[in-house]
Protein backbone atom coordinates (compact mmCIF):
# COMPACT_ATOMS: atom_id res chain seq x y z
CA UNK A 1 -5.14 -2.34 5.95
CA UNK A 2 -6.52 -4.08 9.15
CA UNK A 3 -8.16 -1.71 11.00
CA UNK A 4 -7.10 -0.87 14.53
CA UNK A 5 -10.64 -2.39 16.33
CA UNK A 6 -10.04 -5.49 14.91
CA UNK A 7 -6.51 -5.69 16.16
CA UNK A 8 -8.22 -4.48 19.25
CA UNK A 9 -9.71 -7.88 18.97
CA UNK A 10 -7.32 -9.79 18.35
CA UNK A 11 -5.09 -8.99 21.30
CA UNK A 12 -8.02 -9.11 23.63
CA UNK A 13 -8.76 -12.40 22.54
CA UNK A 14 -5.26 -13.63 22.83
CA UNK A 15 -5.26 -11.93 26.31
CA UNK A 16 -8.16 -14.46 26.68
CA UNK A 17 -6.34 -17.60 25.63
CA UNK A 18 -3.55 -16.83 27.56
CA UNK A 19 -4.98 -16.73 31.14
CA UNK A 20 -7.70 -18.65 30.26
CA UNK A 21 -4.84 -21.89 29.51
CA UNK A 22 -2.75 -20.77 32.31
CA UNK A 23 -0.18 -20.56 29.61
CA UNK A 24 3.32 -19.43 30.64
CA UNK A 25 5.16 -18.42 27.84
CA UNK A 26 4.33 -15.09 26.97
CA UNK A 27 6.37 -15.31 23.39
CA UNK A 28 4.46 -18.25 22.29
CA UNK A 29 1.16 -16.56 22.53
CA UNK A 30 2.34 -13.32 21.47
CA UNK A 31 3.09 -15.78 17.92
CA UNK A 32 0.02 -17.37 17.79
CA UNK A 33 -2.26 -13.58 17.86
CA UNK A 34 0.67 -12.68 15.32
CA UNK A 35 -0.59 -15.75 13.21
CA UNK A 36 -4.11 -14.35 13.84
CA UNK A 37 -3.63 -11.23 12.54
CA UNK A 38 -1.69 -12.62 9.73
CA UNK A 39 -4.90 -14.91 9.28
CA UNK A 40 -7.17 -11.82 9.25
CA UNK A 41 -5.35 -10.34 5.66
CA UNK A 42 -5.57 -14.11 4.38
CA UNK A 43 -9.44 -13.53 4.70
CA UNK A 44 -8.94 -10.55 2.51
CA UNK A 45 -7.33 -12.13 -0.37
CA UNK A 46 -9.85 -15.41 0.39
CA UNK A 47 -12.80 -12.85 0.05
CA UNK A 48 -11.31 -10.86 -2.95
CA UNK A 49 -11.28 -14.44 -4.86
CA UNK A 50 -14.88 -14.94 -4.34
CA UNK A 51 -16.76 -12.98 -6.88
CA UNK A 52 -14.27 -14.67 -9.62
CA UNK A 53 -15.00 -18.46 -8.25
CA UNK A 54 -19.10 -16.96 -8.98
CA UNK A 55 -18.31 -15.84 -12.32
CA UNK A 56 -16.63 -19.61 -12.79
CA UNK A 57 -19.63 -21.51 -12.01
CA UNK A 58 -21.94 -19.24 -14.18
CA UNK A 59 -19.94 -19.95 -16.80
CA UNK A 60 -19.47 -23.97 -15.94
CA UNK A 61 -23.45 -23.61 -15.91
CA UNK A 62 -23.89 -21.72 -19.81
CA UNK A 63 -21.02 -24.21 -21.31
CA UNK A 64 -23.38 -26.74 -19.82
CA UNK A 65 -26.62 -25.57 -20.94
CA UNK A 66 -25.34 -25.09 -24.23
CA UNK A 67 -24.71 -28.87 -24.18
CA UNK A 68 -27.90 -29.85 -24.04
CA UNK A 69 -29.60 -32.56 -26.68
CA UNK A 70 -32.11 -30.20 -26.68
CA UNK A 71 -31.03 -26.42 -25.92
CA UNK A 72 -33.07 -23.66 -25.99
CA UNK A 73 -33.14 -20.41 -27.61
CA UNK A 74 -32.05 -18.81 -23.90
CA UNK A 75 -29.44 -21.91 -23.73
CA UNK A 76 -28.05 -21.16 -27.17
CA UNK A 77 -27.95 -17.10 -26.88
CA UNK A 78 -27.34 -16.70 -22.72
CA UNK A 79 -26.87 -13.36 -21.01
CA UNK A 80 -23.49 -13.23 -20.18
CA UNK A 81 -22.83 -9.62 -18.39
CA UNK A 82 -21.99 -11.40 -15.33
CA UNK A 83 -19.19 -13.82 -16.47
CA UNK A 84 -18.24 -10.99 -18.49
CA UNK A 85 -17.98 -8.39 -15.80
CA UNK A 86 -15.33 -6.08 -16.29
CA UNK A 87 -14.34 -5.65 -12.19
CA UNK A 88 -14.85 -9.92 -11.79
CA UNK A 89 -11.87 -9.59 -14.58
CA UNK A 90 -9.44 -7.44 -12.79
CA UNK A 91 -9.94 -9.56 -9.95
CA UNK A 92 -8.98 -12.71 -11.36
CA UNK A 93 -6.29 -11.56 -13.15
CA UNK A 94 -5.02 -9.77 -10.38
CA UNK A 95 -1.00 -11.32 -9.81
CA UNK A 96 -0.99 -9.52 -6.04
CA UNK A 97 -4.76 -11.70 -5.44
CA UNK A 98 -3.44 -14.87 -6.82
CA UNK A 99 0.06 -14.44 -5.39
CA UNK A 100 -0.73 -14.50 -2.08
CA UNK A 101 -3.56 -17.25 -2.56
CA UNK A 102 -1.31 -19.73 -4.38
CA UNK A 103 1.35 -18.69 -1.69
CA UNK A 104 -0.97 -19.20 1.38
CA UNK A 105 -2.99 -21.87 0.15
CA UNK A 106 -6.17 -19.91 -0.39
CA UNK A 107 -9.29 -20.79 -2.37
CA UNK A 108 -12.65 -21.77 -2.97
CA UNK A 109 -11.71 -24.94 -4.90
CA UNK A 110 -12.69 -27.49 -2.08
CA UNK A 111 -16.16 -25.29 -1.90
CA UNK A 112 -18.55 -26.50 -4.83
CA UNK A 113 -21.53 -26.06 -2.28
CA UNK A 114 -21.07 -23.07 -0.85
CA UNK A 115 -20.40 -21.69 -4.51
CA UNK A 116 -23.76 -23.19 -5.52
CA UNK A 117 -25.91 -21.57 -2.47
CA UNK A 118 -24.26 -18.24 -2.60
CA UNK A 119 -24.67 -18.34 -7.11
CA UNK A 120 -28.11 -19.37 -6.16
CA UNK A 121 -29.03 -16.60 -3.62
CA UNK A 122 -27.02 -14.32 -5.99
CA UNK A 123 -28.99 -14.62 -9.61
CA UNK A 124 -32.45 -14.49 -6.86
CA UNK A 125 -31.21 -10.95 -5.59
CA UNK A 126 -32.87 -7.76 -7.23
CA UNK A 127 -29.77 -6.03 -7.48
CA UNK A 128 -28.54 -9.13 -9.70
CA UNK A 129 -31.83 -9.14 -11.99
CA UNK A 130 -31.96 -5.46 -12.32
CA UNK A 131 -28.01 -5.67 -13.61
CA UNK A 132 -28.92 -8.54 -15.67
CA UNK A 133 -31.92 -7.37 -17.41
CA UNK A 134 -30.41 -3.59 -18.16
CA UNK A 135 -28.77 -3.50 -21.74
CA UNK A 136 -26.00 -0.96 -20.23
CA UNK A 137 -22.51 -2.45 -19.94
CA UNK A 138 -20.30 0.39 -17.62
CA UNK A 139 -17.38 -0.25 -15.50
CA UNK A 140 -19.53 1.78 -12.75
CA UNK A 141 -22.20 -0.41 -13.36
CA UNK A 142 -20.48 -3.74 -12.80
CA UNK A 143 -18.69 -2.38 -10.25
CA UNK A 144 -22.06 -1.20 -8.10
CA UNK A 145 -22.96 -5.05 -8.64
CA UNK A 146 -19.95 -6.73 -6.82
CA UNK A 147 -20.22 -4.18 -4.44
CA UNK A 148 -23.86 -5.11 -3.50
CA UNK A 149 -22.67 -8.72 -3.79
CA UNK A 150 -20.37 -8.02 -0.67
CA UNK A 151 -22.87 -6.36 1.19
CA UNK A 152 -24.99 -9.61 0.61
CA UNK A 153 -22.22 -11.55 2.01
CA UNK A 154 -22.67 -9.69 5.68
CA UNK A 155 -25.53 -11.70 6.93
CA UNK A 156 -24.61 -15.11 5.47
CA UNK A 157 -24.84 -18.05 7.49
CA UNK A 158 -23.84 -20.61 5.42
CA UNK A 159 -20.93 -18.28 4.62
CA UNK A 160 -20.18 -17.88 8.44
CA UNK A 161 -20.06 -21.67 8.78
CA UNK A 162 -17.57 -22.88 6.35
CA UNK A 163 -15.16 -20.03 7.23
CA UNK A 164 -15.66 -21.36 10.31
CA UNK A 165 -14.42 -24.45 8.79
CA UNK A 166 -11.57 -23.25 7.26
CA UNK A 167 -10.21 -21.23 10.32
CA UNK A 168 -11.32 -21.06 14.18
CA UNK A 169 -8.96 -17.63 13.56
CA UNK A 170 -11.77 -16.09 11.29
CA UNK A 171 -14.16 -16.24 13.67
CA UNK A 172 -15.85 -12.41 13.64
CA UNK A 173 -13.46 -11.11 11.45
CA UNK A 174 -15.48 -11.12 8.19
CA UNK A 175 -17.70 -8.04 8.79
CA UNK A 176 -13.92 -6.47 9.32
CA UNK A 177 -12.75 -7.86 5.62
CA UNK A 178 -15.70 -7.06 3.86
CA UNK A 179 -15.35 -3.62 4.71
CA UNK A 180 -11.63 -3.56 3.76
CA UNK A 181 -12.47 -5.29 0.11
CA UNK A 182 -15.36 -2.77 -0.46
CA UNK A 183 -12.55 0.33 0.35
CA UNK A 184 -10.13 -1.90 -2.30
CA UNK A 185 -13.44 -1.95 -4.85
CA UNK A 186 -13.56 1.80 -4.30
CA UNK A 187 -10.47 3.02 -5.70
CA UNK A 188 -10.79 0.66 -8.52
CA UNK A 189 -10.92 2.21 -12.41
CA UNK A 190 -11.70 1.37 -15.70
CA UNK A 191 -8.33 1.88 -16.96
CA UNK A 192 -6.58 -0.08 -13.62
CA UNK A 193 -5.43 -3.45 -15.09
CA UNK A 194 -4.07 -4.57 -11.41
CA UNK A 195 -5.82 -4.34 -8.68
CA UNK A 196 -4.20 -1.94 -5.44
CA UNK A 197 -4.27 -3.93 -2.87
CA UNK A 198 -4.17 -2.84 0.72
CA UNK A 199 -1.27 -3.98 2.90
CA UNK A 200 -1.87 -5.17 6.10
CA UNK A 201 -0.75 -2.57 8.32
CA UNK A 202 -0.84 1.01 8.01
CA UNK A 203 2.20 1.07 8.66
CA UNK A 204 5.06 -0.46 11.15
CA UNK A 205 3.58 1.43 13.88
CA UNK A 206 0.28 -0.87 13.46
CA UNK A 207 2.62 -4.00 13.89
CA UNK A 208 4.37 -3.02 17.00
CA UNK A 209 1.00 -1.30 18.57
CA UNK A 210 -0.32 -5.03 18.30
CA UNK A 211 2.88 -6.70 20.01
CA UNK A 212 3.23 -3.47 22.61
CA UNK A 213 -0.45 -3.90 23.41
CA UNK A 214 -0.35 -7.53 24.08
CA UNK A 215 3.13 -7.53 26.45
CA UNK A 216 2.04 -4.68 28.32
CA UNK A 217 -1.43 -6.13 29.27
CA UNK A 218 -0.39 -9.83 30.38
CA UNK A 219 2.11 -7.55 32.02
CA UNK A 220 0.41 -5.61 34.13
CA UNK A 221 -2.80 -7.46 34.02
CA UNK A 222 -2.80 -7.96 37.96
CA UNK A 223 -1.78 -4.83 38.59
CA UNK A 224 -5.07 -3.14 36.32
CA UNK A 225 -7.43 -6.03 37.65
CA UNK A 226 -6.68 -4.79 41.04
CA UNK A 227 -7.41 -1.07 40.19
CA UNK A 228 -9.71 -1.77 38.55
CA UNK A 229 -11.58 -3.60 41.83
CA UNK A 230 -11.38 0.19 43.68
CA UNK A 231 -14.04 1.52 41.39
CA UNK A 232 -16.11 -1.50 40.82
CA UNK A 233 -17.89 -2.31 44.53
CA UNK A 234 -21.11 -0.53 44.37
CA UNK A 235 -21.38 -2.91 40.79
CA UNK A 236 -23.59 -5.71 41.35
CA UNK A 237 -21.36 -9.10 41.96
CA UNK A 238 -23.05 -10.54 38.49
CA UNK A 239 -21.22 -7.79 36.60
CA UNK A 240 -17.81 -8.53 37.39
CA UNK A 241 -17.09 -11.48 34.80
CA UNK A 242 -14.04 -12.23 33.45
CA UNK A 243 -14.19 -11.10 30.14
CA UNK A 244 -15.28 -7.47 31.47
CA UNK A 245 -12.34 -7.14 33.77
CA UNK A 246 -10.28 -8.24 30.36
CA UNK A 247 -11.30 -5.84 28.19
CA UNK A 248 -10.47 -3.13 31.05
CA UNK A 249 -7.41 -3.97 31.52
CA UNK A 250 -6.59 -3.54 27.75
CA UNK A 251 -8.24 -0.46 27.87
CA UNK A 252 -6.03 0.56 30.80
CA UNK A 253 -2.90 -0.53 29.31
CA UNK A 254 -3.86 1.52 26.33
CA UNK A 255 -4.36 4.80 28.14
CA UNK A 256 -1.05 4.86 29.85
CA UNK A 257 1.22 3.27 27.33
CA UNK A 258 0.17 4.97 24.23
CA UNK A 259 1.03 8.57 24.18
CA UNK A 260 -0.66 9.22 20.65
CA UNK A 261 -3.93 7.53 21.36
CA UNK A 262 -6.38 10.21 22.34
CA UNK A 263 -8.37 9.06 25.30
CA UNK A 264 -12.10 9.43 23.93
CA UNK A 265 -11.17 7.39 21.06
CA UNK A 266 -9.39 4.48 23.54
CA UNK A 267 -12.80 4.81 25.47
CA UNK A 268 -14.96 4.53 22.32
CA UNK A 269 -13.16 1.57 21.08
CA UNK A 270 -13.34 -1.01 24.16
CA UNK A 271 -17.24 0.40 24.80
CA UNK A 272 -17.77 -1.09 21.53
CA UNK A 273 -15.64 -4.18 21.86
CA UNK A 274 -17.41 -4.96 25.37
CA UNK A 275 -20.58 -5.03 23.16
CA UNK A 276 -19.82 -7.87 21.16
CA UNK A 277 -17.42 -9.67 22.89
CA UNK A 278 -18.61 -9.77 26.70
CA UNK A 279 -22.21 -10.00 28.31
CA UNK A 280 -25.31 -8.24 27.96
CA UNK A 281 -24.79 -4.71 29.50
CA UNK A 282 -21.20 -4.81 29.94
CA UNK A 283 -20.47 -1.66 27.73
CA UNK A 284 -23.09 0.32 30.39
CA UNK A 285 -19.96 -1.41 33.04
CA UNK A 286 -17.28 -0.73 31.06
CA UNK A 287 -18.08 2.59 30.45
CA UNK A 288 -18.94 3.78 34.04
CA UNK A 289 -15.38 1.98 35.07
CA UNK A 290 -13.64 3.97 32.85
CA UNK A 291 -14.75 7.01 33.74
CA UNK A 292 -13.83 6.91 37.07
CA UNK A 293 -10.26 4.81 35.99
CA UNK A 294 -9.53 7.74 33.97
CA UNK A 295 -10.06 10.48 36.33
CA UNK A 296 -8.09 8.56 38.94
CA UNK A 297 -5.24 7.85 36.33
CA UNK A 298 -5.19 11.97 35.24
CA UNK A 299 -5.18 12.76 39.00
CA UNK A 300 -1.95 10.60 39.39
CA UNK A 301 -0.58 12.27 36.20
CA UNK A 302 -0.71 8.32 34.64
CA UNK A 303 -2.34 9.12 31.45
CA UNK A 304 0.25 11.93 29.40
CA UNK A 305 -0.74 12.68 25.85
CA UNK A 306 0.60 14.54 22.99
CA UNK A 307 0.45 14.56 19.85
CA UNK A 308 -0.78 16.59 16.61
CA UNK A 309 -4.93 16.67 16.36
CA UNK A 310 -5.11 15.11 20.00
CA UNK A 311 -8.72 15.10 21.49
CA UNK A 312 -8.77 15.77 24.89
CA UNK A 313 -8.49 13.74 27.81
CA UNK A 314 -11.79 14.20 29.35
CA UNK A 315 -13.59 11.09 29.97
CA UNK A 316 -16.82 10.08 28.42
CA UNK A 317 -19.65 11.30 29.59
């Protein structure tokens, strides 16, 4: 399932969009981050099709070979564990994978170059030679392959560009994915036929925590921006961008409307997201705003939480 940060994300970027157009209907951009979360689990299925398109190609590339008017031995008699790879399989065959790719449009069809470069920087990888060259043939062993093939697929900028390409929506979601089709991989056995694939949300409560998150912050965006100015004048001028005071606000929203949520972890969350998403030094901001926010929003009995395994409310330090 999409995991909470990322939805994080996505309604602080939709926050974004909003003010940023001056937009005025509230239910129109509420669909569009509902069409970029919806986006996100396309990514899933788009990623979970790769290591099948690979297999594909390596096999368009023996048939070939084996063509030749003059083969070789190595042409003739090719290694092929990789096209053969018993977790490739279940992915290809997989009705829930090719469902929702036929369904959404999905695919690496339109993608002969990208399958070439990332085949290429594939069969160069150790992991790949090492699999190659050993004689065993395990599920556990083909499975620790497309698992290090994912891994690869983290710092990929040629990757990065045609998702790009694709959809503006993926834009920094695929570290997100990968780590979603890795905990898919993970629960994967020898005797599943079908792969289990995650659903979106966790559960309802994911869905409306999205919607609730977004309403409540365009909301009472003003309202936090201007709290937020009573702890933020011994800041240096530089420090107050936009995006900073954005990300506070969600935070802010956050820690009064969501009674489950345990304050460190609310904390922990938009510290990170400031990291990425906002300027150099912003989470040092962030955090020090928060702090104070918090203690001002326990004094006035704003922040109320309950709930089983709660952390407490102390901020962080």
């Amino acid at each position: 399932m999409l995991s909470r940060r990322l939805l994080r994300i996505k309604v602080v970027k939709a926050l974004y969009a909003h003010l940023q157009s001056e937009a005025e209907n509230m239910l129109a951009s509420e669909k569009s981050l509902m069409s970029s979360v919806d986006k996100a689990y396309d990514l899933y299925f788009q990623m979970l099709a790769l290591p099948p398109e690979l297999a594909r190609y390596a096999a368009e590339r023996i048939d070939l070979n084996r063509k030749k008017k003059l083969p070789t031995h190595e042409d003739l008699h090719p290694n092929t564990k990789f096209v053969d790879n018993a977790v490739i399989r279940v992915l290809a065959n997989s009705d829930s994978v090719n469902d929702r790719l036929a369904a959404r449009k999905l695919g690496w069809n339109r993608q002969g170059d990208l399958i070439r470069v990332l085949y290429g920087r594939l069969v160069e990888s150790e992991s790949y030679r090492d699999y190659m060259a050993r004689e065993e043939r395990s599920f556990a062993d083909d499975l620790r392959l497309v698992e290090r093939l994912y891994e690869q697929l983290q710092d990929c900028d040629e990757l990065d560009e045609v998702l790009d390409e694709l959809s503006i929506q993926w834009n920094g979601d695929l570290g997100f994915i990968l780590a979603m089709v890795l905990r898919t991989l993970s629960g994967l056995k020898p005797s599943h036929l079908e792969l289990k694939v995650m659903p979106e949300f966790k559960s309802e409560d994911d869905r409306d925590f999205v919607r609730t998150l977004f309403e409540k912050s365009l909301i009472t965006f003003d309202e936090n921006r201007r709290f937020i100015e009573r702890f933020a004048r011994n800041w240096d001028v530089e420090r107050l961008v936009f995006m900073d005071h954005l990300i506070l606000c969600v935070a802010l929203t956050e820690l009064v409307s969501f009674p489950s949520i345990p304050v460190k972890v609310t904390l922990d969350e938009y510290i990170e997201i400031s990291k990425y998403y906002s300027t150099p030094g912003s989470s040092v901001f962030i955090n020090g705003i928060l702090d104070k926010a918090v203690e001002a929003l326990n004094a006035e009995g704003r922040i109320q939480k309950s709930g089983r395994g709660l952390l407490d409310n102390a901020p962080k330090a």
